[in-house]
Each structure stands twice: as structure tokens, then as C-alpha cells.
PDB file of N, CA and C in Angstrom:
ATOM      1  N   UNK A   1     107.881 119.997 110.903  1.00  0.00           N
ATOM      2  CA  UNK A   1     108.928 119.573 111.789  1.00  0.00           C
ATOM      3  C   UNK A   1     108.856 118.072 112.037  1.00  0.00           C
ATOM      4  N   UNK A   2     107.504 117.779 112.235  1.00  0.00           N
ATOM      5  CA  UNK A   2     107.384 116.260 112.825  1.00  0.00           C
ATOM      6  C   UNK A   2     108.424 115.383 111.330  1.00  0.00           C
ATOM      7  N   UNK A   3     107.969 115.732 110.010  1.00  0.00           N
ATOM      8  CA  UNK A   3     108.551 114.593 109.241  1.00  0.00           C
ATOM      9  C   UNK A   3     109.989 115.193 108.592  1.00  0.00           C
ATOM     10  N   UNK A   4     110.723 116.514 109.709  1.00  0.00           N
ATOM     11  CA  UNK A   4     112.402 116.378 109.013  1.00  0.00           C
ATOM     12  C   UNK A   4     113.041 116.251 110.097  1.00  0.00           C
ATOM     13  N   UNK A   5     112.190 116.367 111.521  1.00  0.00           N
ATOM     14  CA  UNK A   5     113.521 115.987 112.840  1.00  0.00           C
ATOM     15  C   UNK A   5     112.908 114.711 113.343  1.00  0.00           C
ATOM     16  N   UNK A   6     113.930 113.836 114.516  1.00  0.00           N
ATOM     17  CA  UNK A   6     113.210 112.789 115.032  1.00  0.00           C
ATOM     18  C   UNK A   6     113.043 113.656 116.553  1.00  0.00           C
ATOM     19  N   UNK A   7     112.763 112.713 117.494  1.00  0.00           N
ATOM     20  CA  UNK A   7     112.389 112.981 118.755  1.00  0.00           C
ATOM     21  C   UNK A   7     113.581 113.997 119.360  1.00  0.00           C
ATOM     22  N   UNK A   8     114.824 113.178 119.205  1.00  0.00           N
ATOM     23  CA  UNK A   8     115.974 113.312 119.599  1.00  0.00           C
ATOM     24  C   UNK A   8     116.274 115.103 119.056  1.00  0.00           C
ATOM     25  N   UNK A   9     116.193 114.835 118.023  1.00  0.00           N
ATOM     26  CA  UNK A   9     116.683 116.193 117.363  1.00  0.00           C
ATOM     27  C   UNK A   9     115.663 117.533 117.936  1.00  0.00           C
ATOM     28  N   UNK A  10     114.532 117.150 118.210  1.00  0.00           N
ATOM     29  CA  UNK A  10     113.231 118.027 118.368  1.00  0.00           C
ATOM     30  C   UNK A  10     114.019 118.584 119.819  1.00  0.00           C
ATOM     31  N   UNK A  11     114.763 117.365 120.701  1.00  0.00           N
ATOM     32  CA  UNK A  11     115.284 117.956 122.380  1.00  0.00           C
ATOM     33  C   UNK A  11     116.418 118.663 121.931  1.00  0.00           C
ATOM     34  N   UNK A  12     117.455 118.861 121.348  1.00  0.00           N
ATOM     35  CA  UNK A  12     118.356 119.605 120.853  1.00  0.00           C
ATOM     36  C   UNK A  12     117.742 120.729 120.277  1.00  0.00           C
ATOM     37  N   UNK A  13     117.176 120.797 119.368  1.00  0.00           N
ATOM     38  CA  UNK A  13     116.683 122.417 119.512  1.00  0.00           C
ATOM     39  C   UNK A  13     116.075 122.798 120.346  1.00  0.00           C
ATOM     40  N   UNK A  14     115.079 122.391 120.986  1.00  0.00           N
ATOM     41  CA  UNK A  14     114.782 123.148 122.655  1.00  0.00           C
ATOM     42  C   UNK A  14     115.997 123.434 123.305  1.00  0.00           C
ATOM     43  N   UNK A  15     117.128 122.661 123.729  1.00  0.00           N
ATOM     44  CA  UNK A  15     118.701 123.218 124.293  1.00  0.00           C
ATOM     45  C   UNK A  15     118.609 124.338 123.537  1.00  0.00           C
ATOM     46  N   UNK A  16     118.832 124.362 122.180  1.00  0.00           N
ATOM     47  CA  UNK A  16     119.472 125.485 121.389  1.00  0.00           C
ATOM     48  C   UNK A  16     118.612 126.832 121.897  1.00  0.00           C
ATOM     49  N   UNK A  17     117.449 126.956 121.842  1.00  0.00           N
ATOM     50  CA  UNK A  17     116.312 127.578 122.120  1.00  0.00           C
ATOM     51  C   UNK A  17     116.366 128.211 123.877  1.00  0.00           C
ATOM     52  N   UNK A  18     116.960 127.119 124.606  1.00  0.00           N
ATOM     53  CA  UNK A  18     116.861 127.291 125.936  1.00  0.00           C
ATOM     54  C   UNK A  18     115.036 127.274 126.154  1.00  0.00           C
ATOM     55  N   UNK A  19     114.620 125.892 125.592  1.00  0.00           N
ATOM     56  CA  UNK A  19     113.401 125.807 126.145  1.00  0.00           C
ATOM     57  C   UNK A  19     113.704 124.338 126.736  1.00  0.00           C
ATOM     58  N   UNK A  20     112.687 124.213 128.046  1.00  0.00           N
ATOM     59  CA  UNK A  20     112.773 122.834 128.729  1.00  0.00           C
ATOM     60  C   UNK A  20     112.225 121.879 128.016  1.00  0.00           C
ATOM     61  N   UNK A  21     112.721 120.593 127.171  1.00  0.00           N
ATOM     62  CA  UNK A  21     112.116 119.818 126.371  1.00  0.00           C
ATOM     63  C   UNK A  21     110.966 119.167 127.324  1.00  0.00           C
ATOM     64  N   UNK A  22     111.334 118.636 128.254  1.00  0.00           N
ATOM     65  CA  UNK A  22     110.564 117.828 129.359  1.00  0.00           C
ATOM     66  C   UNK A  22     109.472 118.355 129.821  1.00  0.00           C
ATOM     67  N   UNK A  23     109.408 120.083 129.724  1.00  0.00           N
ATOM     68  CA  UNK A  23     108.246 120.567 130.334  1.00  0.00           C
ATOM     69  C   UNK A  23     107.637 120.821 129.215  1.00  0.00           C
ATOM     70  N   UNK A  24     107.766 120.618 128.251  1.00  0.00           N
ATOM     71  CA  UNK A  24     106.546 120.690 126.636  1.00  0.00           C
ATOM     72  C   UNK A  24     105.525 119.525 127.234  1.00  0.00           C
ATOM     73  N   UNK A  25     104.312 120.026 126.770  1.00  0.00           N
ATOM     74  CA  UNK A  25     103.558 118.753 127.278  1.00  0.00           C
ATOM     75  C   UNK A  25     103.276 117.541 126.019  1.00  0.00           C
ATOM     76  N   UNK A  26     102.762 116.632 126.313  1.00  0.00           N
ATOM     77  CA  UNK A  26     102.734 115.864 125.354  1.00  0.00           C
ATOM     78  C   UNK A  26     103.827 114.739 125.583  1.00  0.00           C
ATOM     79  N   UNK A  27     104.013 113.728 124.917  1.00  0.00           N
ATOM     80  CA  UNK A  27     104.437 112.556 124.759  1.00  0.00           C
ATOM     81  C   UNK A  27     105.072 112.234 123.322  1.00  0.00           C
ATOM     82  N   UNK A  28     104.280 112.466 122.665  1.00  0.00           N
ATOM     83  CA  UNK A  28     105.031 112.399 120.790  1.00  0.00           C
ATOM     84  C   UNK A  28     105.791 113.152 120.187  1.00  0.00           C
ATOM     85  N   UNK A  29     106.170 112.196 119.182  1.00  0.00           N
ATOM     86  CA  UNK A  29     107.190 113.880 118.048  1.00  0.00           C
ATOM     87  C   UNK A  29     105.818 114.926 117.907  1.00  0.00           C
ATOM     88  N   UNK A  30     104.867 114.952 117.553  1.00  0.00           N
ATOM     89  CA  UNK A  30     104.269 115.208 116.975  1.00  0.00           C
ATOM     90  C   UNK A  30     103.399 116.410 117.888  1.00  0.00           C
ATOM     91  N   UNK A  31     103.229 115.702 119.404  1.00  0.00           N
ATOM     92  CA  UNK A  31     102.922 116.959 120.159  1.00  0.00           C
ATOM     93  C   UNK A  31     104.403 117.622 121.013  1.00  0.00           C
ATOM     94  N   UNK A  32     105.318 117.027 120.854  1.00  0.00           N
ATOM     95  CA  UNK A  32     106.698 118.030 120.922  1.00  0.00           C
ATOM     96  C   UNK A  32     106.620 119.472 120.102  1.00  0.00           C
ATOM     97  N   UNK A  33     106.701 118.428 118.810  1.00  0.00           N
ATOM     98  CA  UNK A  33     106.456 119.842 117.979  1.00  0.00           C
ATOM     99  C   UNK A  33     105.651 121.037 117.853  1.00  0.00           C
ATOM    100  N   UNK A  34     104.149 120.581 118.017  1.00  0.00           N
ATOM    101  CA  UNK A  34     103.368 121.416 117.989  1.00  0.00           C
ATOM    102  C   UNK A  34     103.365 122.125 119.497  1.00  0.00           C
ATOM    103  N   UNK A  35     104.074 121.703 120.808  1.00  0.00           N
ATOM    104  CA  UNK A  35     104.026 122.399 121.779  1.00  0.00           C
ATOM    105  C   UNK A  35     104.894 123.301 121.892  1.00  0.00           C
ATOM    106  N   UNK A  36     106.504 123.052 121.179  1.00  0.00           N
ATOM    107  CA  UNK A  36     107.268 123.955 120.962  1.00  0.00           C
ATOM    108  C   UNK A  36     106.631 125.149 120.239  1.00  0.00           C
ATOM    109  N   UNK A  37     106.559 124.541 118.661  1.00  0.00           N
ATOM    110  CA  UNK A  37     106.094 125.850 118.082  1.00  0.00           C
ATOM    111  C   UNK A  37     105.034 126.906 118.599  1.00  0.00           C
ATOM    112  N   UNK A  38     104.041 126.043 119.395  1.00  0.00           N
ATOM    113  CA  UNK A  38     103.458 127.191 120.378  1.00  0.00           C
ATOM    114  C   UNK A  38     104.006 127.633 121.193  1.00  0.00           C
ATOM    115  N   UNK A  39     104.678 127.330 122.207  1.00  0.00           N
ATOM    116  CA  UNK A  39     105.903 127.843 122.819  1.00  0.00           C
ATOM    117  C   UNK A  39     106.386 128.932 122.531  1.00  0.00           C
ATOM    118  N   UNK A  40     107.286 128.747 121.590  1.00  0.00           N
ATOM    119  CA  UNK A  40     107.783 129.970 120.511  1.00  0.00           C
ATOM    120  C   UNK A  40     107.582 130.965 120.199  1.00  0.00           C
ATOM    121  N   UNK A  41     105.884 130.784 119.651  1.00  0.00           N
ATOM    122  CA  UNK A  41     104.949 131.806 119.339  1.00  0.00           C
ATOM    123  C   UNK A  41     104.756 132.590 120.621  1.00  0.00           C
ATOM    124  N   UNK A  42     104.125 132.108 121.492  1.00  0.00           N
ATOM    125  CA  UNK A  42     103.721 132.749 122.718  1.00  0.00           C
ATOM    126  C   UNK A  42     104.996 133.973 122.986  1.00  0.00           C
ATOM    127  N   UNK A  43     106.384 133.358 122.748  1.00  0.00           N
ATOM    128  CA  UNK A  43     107.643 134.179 123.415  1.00  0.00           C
ATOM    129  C   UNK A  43     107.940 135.137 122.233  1.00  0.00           C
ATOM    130  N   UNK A  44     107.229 134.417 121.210  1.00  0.00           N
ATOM    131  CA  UNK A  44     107.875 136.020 119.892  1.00  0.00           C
ATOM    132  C   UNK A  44     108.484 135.322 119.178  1.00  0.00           C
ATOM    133  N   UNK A  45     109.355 133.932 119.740  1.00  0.00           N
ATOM    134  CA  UNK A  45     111.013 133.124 118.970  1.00  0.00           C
ATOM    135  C   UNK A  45     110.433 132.636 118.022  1.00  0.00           C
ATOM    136  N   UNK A  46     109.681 132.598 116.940  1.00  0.00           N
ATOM    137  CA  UNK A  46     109.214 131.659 116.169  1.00  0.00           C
ATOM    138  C   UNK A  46     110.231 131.776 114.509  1.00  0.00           C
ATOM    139  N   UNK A  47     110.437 133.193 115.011  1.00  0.00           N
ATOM    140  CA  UNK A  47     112.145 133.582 113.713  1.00  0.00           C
ATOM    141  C   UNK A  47     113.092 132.417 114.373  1.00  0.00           C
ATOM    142  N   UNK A  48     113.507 132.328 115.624  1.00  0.00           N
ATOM    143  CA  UNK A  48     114.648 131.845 115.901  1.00  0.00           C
ATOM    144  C   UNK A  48     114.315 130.520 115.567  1.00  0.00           C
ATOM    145  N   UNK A  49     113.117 129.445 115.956  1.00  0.00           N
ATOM    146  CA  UNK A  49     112.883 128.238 115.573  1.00  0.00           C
ATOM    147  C   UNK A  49     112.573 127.927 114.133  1.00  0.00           C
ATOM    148  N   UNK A  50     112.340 128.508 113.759  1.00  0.00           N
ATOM    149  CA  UNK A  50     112.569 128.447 111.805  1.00  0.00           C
ATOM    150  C   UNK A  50     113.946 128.906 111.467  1.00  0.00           C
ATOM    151  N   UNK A  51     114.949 129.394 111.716  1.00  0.00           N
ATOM    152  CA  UNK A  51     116.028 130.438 111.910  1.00  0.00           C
ATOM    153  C   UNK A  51     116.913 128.208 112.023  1.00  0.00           C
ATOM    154  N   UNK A  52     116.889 127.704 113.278  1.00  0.00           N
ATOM    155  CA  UNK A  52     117.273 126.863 113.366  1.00  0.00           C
ATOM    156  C   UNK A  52     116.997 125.556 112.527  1.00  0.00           C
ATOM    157  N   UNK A  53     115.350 125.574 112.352  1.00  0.00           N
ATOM    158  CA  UNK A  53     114.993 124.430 111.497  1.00  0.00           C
ATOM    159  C   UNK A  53     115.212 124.504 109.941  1.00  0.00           C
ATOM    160  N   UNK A  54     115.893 125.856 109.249  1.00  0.00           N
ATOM    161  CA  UNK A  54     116.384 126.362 108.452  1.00  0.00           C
ATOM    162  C   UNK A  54     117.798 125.736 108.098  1.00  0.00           C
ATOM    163  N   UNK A  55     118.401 125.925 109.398  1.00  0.00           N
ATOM    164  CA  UNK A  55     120.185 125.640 109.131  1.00  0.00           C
ATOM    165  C   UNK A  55     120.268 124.012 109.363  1.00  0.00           C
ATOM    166  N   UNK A  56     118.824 123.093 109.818  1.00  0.00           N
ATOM    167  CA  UNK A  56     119.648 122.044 109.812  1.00  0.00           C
ATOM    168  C   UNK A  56     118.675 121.340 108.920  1.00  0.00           C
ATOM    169  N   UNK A  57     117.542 121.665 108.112  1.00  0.00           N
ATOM    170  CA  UNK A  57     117.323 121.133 106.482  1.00  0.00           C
ATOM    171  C   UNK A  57     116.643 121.962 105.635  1.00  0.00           C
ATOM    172  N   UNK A  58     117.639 122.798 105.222  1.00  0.00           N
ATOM    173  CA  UNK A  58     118.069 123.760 104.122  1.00  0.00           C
ATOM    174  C   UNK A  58     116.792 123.655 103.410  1.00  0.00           C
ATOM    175  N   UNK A  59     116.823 122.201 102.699  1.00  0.00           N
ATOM    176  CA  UNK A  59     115.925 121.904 101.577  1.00  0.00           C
ATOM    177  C   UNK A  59     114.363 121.867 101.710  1.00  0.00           C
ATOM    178  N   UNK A  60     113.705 121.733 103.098  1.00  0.00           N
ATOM    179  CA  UNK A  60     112.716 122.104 103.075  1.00  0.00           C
ATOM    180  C   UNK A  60     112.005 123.214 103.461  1.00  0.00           C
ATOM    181  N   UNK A  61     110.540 123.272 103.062  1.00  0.00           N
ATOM    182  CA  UNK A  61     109.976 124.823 103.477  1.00  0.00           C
ATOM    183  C   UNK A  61     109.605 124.935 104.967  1.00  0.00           C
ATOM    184  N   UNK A  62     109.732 126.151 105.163  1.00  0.00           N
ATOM    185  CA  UNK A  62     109.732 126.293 106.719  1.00  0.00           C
ATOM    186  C   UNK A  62     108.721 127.780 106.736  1.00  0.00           C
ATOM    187  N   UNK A  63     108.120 128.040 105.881  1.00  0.00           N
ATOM    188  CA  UNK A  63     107.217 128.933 105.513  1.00  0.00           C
ATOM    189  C   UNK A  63     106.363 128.717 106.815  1.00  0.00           C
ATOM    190  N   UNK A  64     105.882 129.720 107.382  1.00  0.00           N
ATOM    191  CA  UNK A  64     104.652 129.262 108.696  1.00  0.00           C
ATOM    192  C   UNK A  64     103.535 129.714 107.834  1.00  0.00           C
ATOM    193  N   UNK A  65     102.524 128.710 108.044  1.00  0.00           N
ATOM    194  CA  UNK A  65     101.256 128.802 107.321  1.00  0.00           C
ATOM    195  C   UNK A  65     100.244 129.073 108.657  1.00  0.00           C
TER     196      UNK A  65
END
């Protein structure tokens, strides 16, 4: 996630998600991301956040390792 969305885009899918971007902890793209995707996990949504990071760059893998 960190190297196909920017900051900006990372707070738009939290909207999409209906997660509070502001209450992710962290400061960076980088712990955005990784706080969402834990986030996610914790709630089950981790289809819906690949589901989204899917429809907006097609071309890369979104495989969870």
C-alpha cells in the first residue's frame, strides 16, 4: 500500500471503509498503512481493503502475505 497510495489516498479509503483516519495511530504513510491493515484484520474487513486497493490499482498484487 505504502508505494501505490499517497497519504491522501490512504484517508479516502478509511472514509470508504468507515474507519477514523485520525484515530490510526502513527504519523506516516507507512504507519497509516500498516495501522489500517491491522485495523481491518482485527474487524474481519481485510476482503473489503484489498476489495478497494484492487479497484483503484488493478495492476498490482494485493495478495496478503
Amino acid at each position: 500500500m505504502v508505494d501505490a497510495f499517497s497519504l491522501d489516498e490512504i484517508r479516502q479509503i478509511c472514509f470508504d471503509l468507515k474507519v477514523n483516519f485520525d484515530e490510526l495511530p502513527g504519523d506516516t504513510l507507512t504507519d497509516k498503512c500498516r495501522e489500517l491493515y491491522l485495523y481491518t484484520e482485527r474487524r474481519g474487513d481485510v476482503h473489503r481493503l484489498i476489495e478497494i486497493c484492487q479497484r483503484e490499482r488493478p495492476s498490482a498484487n494485493w495478495t496478503p502475505t
